[in-house]
Protein backbone atom coordinates (compact mmCIF):
# COMPACT_ATOMS: atom_id res chain seq x y z
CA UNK A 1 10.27 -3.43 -39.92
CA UNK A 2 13.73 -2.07 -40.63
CA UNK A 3 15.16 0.92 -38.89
CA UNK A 4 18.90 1.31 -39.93
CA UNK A 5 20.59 4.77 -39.96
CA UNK A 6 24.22 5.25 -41.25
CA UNK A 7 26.08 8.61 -40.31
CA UNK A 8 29.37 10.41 -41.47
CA UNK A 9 30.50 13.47 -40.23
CA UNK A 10 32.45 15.40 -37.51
CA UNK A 11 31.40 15.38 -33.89
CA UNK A 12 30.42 18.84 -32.87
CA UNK A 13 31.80 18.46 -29.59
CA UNK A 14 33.43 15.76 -27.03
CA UNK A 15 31.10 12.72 -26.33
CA UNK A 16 29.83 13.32 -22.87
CA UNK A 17 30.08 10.39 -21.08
CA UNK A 18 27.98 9.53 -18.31
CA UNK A 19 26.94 6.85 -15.57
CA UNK A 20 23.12 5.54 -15.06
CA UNK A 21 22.48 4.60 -11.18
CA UNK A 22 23.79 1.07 -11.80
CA UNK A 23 26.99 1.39 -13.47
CA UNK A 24 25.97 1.66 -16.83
CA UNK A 25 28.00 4.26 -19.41
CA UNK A 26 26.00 6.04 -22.03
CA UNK A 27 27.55 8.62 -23.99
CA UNK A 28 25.89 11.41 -25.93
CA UNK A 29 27.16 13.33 -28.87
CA UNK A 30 26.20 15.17 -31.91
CA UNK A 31 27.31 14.72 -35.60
CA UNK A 32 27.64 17.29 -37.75
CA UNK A 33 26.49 15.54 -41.59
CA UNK A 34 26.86 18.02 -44.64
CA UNK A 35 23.80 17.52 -47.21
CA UNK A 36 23.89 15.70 -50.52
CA UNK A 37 22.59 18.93 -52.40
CA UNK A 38 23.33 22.51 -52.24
CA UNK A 39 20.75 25.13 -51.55
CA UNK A 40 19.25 28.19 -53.49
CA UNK A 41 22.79 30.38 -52.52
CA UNK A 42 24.87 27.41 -54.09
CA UNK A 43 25.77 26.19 -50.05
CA UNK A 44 25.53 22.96 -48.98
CA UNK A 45 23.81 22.60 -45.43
CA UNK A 46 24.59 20.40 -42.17
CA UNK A 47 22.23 18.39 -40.14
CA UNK A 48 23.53 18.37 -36.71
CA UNK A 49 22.01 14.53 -35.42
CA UNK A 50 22.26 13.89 -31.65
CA UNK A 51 22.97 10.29 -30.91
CA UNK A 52 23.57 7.87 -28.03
CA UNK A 53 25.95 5.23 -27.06
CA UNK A 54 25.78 2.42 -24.88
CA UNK A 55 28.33 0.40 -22.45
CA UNK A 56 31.82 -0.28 -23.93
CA UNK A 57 30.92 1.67 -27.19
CA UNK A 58 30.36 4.86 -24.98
CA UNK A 59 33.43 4.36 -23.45
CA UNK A 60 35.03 3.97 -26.54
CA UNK A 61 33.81 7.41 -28.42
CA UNK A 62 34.55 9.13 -24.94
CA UNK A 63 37.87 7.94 -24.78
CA UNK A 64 39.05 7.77 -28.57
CA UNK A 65 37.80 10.85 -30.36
CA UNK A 66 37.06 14.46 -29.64
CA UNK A 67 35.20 17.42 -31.58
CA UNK A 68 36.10 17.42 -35.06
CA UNK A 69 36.96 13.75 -35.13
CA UNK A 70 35.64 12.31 -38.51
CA UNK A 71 33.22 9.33 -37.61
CA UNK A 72 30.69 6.22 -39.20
CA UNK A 73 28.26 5.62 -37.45
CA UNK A 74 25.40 3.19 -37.80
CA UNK A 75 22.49 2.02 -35.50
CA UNK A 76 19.18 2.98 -34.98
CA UNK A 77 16.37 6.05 -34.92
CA UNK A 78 14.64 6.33 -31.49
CA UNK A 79 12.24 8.79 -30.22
CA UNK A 80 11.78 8.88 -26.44
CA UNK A 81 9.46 11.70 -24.12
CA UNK A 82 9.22 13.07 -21.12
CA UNK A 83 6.79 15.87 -19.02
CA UNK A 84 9.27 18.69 -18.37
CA UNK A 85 9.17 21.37 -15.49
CA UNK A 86 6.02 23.34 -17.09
CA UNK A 87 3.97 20.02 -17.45
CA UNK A 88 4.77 19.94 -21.48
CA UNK A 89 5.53 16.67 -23.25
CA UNK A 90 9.04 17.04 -24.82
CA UNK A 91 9.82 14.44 -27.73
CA UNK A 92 13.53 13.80 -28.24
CA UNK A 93 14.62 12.21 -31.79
CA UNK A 94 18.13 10.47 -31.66
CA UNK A 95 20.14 7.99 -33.12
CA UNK A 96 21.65 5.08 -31.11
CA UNK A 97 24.74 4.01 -32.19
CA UNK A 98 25.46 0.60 -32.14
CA UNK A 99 28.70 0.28 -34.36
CA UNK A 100 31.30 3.01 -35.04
CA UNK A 101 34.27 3.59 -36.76
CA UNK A 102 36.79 6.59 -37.10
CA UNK A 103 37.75 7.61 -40.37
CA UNK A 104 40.60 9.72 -40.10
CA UNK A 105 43.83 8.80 -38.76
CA UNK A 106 45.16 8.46 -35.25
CA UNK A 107 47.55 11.06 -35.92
CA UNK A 108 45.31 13.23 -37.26
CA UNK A 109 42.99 13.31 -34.05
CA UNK A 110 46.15 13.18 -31.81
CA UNK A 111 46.99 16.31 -33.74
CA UNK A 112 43.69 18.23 -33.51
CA UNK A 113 44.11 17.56 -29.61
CA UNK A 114 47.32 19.06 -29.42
CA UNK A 115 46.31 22.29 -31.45
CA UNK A 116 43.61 22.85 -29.29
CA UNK A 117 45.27 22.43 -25.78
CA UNK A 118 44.74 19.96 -23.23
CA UNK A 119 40.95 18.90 -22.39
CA UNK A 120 39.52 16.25 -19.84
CA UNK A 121 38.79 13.66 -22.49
CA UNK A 122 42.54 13.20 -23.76
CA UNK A 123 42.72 9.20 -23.50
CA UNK A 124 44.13 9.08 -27.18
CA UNK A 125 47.78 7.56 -26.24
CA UNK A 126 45.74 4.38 -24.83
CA UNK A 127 44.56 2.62 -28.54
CA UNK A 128 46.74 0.23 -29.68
CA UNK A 129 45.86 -1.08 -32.16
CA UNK A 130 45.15 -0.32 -35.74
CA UNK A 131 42.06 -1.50 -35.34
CA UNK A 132 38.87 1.43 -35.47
CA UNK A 133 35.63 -0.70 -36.05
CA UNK A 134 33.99 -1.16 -32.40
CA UNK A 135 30.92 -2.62 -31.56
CA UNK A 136 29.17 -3.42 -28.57
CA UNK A 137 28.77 -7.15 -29.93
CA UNK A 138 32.70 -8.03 -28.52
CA UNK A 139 32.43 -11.66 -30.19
CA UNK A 140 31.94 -9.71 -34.08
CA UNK A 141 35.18 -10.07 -35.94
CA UNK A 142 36.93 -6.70 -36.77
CA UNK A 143 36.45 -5.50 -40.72
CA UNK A 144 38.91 -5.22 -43.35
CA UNK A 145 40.40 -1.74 -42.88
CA UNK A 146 42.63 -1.99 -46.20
CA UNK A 147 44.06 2.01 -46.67
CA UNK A 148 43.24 1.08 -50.40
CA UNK A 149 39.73 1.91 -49.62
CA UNK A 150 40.78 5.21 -48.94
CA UNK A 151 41.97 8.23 -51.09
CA UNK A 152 45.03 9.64 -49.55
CA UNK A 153 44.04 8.13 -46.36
CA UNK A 154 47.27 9.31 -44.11
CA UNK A 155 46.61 13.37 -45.30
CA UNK A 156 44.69 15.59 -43.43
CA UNK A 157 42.61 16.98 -46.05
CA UNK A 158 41.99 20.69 -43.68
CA UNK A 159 45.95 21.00 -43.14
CA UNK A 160 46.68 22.91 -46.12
CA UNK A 161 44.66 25.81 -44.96
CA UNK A 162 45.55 25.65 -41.48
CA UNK A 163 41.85 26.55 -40.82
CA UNK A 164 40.20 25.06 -37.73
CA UNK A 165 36.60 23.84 -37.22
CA UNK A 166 35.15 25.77 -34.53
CA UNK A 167 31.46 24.98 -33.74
CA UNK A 168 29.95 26.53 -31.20
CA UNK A 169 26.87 25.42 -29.06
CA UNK A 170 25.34 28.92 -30.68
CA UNK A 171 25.47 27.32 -34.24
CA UNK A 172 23.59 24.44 -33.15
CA UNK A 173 19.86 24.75 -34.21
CA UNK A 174 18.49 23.03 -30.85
C-alpha cells in the first residue's frame, strides 16, 4: 500500500512543541497549501493541513522556523480517534512529517522574526549550516541544495509590497 503525502506552503503559526510522559518531543503545526485551480470568483483557495512531528525533527521545526516560514514537507496521512468529554468519537486527519525542508532563506525567516517582535520560539541564530533537509533517519545523507534549482532564490518574493501574512486562528476552518 503506499501512503506518501508531499506539502508546500507557509506554517500558519509556530510549531508547538511538546513533551510525551517519557521524554519524547512531538511538534504540531499547520500548513497553509494554496490550490492548483482557481474557483468560480477567479480566487485560488488554501487547505490549511495539520501535521505532526516526531523526536529530533520536532525539535527541529520548533526551533528553525516560525509562522510564515515557507516549508516541504513529506511523510504520511494518519487518522487517529478518541471519545471526547460528551462521549462522541472525534476522528482527527493529519499528516506526519517525516522529512522537511525550508525553502526560503535563513535571512528571510530571521527577517520575518525581527518584523514581528520577539516570540518564545526565536532559536534561529543556532543553525549553522547551510544545510535545510532534516530527517529523523540521522544516518540519510543531506540532498543537493544547488541555488540553481531555484528562481531568484536569495529574494523575498513578499518584500516589494511590504505586506505581511497575518493568519489568524479565526481564518482557520477547524
Amino acid at each position: 500500500m503506499i501512503n506518501n503525502v508531499v506539502l508546500v506552503g507557509r506554517l500558519t503559526r509556530d510549531a508547538e512543541l511538546r513533551y510525551t510522559g517519557s521524554g519524547i518531543a512531538v511538534a504540531s503545526f499547520t500548513v497553509a497549501v494554496e490550490r492548483p485551480y482557481t474557483n468560480a470568483q477567479g480566487e485560488r483557495e488554501t487547505d490549511f493541513i495539520n501535521c505532526v512531528a516526531w523526536r529530533k525533527t520536532a525539535e527541529i521545526i520548533s526551533n528553525y522556523t516560525r509562522k510564515g516560514s515557507l516549508v516541504g514537507v513529506t511523510g504520511r496521512m494518519q487518522t487517529r480517534n478518541y471519545t471526547n468529554n460528551e462521549g462522541r468519537k472525534v476522528y482527527i486527519t493529519e499528516v506526519v512529517a517525516e522529512n522537511f525542508q525550508m525553502l526560503e532563506p535563513k535571512s528571510v525567516t530571521e527577517k520575518r522574526a525581527q518584523n514581528e517582535g520577539s516570540s518564545s520560539n526565536s532559536g534561529f541564530s543556532r543553525n549553522t549550516s547551510n544545510n535545510s533537509n532534516y530527517s529523523q533517519n540521522t544516518n540519510q545523507a543531506p540532498r543537493n541544495n544547488s541555488k540553481s534549482n531555484y528562481a531568484n532564490f536569495d529574494e523575498d518574493p513578499f518584500d516589494s509590497n511590504n505586506d505581511s501574512i497575518d493568519i489568524s486562528d479565526d481564518d482557520l476552518p477547524f
